[in-house]
C-alpha atoms as a PDB file:
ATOM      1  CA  UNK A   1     -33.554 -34.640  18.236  1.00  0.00           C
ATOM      2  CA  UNK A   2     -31.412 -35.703  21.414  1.00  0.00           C
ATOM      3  CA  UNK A   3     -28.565 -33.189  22.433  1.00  0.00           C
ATOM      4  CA  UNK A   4     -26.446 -34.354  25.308  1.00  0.00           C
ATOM      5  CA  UNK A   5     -25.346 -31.083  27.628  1.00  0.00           C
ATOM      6  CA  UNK A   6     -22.040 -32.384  29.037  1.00  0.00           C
ATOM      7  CA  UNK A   7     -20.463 -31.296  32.432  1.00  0.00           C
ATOM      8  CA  UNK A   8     -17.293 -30.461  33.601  1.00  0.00           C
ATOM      9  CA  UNK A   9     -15.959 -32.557  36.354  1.00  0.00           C
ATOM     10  CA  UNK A  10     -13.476 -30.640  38.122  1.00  0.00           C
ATOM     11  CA  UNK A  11     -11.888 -32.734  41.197  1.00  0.00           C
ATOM     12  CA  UNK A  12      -9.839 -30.845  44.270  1.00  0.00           C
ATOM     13  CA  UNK A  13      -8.158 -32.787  46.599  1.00  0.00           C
ATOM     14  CA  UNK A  14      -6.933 -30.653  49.532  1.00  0.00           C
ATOM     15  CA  UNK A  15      -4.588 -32.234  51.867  1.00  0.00           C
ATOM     16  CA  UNK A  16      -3.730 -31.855  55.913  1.00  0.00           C
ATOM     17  CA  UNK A  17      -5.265 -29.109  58.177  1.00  0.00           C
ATOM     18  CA  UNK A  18      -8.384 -26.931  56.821  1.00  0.00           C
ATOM     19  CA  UNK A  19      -7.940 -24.342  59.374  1.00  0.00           C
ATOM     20  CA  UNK A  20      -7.457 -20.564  58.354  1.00  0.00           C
ATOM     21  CA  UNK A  21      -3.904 -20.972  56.718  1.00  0.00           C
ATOM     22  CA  UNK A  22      -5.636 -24.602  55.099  1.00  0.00           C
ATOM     23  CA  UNK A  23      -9.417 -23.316  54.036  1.00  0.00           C
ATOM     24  CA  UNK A  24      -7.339 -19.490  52.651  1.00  0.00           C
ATOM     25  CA  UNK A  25      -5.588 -21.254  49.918  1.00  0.00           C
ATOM     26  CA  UNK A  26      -8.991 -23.763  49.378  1.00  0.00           C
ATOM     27  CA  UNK A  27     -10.219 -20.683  48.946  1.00  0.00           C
ATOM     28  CA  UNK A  28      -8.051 -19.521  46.469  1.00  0.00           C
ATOM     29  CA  UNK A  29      -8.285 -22.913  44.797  1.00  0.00           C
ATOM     30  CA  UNK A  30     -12.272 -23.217  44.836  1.00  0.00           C
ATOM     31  CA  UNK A  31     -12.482 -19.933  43.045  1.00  0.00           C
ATOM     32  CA  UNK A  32     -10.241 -19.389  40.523  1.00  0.00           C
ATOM     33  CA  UNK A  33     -11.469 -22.891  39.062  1.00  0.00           C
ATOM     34  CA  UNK A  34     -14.732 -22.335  38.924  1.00  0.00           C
ATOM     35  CA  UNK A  35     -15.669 -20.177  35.916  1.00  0.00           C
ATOM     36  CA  UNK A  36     -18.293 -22.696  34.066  1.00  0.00           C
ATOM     37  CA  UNK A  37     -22.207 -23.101  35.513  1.00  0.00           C
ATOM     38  CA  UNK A  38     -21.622 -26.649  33.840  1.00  0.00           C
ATOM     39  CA  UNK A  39     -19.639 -27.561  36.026  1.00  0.00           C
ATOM     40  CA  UNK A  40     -19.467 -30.660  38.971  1.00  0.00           C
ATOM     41  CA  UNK A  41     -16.650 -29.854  41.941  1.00  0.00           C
ATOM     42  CA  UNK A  42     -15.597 -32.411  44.002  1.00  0.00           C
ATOM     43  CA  UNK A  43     -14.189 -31.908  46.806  1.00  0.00           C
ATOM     44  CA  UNK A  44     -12.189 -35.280  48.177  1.00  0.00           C
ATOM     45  CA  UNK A  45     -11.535 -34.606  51.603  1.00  0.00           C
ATOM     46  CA  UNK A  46      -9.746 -38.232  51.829  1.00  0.00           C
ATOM     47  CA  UNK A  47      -6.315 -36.659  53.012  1.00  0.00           C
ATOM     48  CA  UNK A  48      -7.920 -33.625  55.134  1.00  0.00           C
ATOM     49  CA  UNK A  49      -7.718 -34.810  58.852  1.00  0.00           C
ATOM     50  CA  UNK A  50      -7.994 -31.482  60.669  1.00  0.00           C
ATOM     51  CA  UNK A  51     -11.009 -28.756  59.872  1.00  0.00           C
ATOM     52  CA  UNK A  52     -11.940 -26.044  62.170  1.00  0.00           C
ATOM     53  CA  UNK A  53     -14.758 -23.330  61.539  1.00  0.00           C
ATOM     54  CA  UNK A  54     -11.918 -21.649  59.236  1.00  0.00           C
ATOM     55  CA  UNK A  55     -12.044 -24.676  56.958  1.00  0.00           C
ATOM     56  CA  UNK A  56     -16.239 -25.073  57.300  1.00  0.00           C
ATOM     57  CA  UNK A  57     -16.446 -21.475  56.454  1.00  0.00           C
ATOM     58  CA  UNK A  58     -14.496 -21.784  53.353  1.00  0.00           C
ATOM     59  CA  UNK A  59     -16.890 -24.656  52.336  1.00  0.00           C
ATOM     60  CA  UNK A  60     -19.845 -22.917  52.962  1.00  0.00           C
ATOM     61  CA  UNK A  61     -18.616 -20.159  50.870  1.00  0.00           C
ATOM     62  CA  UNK A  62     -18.202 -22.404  47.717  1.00  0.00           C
ATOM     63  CA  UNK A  63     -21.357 -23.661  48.158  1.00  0.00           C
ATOM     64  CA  UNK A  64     -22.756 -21.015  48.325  1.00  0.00           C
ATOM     65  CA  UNK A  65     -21.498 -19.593  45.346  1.00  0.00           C
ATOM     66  CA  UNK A  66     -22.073 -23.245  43.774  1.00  0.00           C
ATOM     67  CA  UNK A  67     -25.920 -22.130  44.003  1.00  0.00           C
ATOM     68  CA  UNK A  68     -25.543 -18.749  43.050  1.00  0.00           C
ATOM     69  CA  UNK A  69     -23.553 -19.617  40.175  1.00  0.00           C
ATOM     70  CA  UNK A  70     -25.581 -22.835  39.367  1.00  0.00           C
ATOM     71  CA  UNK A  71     -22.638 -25.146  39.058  1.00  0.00           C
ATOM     72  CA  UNK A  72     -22.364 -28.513  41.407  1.00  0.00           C
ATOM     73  CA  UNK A  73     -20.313 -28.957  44.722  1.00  0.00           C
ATOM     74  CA  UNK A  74     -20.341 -31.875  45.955  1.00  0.00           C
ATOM     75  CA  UNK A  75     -17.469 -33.706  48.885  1.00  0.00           C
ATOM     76  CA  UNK A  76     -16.850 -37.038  49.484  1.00  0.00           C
ATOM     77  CA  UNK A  77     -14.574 -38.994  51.781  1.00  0.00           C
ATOM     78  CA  UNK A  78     -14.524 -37.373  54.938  1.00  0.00           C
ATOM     79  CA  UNK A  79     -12.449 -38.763  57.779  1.00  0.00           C
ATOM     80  CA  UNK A  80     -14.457 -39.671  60.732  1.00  0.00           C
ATOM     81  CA  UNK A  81     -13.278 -36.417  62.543  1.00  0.00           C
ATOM     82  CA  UNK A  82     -14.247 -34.308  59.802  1.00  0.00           C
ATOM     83  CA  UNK A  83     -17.649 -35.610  58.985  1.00  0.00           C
ATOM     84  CA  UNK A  84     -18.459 -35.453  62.897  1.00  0.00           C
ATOM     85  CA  UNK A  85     -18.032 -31.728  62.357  1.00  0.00           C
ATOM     86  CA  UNK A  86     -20.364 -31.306  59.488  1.00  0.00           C
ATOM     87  CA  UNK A  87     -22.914 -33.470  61.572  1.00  0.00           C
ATOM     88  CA  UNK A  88     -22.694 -31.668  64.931  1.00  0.00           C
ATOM     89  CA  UNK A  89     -22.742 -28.516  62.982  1.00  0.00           C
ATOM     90  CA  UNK A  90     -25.947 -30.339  61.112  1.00  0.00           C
ATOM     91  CA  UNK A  91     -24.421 -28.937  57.857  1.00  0.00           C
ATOM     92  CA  UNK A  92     -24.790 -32.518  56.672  1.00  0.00           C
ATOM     93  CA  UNK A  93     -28.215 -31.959  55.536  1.00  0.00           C
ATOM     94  CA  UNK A  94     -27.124 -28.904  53.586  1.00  0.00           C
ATOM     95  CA  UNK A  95     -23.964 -30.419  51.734  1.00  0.00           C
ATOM     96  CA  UNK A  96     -24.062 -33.252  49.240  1.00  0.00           C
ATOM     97  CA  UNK A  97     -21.547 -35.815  50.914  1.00  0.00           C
ATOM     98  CA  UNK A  98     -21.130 -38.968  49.059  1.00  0.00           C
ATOM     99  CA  UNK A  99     -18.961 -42.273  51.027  1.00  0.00           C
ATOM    100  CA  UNK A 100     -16.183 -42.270  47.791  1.00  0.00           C
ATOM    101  CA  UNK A 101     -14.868 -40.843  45.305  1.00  0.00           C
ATOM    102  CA  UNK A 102     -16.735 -43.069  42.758  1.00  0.00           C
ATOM    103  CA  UNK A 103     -20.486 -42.676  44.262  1.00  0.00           C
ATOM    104  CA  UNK A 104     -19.367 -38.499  43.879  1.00  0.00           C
ATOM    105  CA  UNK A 105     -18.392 -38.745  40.434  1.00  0.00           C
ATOM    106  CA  UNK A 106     -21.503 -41.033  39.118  1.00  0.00           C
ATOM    107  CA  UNK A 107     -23.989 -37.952  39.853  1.00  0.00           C
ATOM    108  CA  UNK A 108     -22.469 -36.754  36.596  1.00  0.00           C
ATOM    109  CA  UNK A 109     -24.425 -38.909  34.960  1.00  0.00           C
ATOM    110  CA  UNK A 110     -27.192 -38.215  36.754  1.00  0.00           C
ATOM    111  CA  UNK A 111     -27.010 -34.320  36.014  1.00  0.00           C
ATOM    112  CA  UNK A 112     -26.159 -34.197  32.112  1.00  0.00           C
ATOM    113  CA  UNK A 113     -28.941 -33.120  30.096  1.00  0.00           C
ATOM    114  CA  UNK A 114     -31.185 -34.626  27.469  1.00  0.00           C
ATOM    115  CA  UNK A 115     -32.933 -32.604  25.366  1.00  0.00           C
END
């Protein structure tokens, strides 16, 4: 007998500066939504075009309760100048980053369940 263990997709699109006014209210966002281990986060960074280590820390933070929680964060579109910081900062290895939107949300197929 096949059961199908279906995910949440939850999808946050911050917008502007991720720097310590920015990545507080991410904050605030990331963790009131997050109440479900089946759950995927995306986080579409299309519109962010400023992060400092305020913004980074906030990330790291999610992800880290992502993998203490054992739901999904993953980000996609990062401007050029945002994605330089994750790979200077070699956090790029550490984060799932996917190019689009679309290549982020097909991993949800890729994590439901068949039992």
């Amino acid at each position: 007998m096949n059961n199908t263990h279906l995910y949440q997709l939850i999808v946050v699109q911050p917008q502007g500066r991720l720097d310590l006014q920015g990545g507080k209210a991410l904050e605030q966002q990331l963790t009131s939504l997050v109440t479900n281990s089946q759950t995927l986060l995306i986080v579409d960074l299309e519109q962010v075009d400023f992060m400092d280590s305020s913004g980074l820390v906030v990330l790291a933070k999610a992800l880290k309760m992502a993998r203490n929680s054992t739901f999904r964060l993953v980000m996609c579109n990062l401007q050029p100048s945002v994605k330089l910081i994750f790979e200077l900062t070699q956090l790029d290895s550490v984060f799932e980053i996917f190019d689009n939107y679309a290549d982020a949300k097909a991993t949800v197929e890729k994590i439901t369940l068949v039992v």
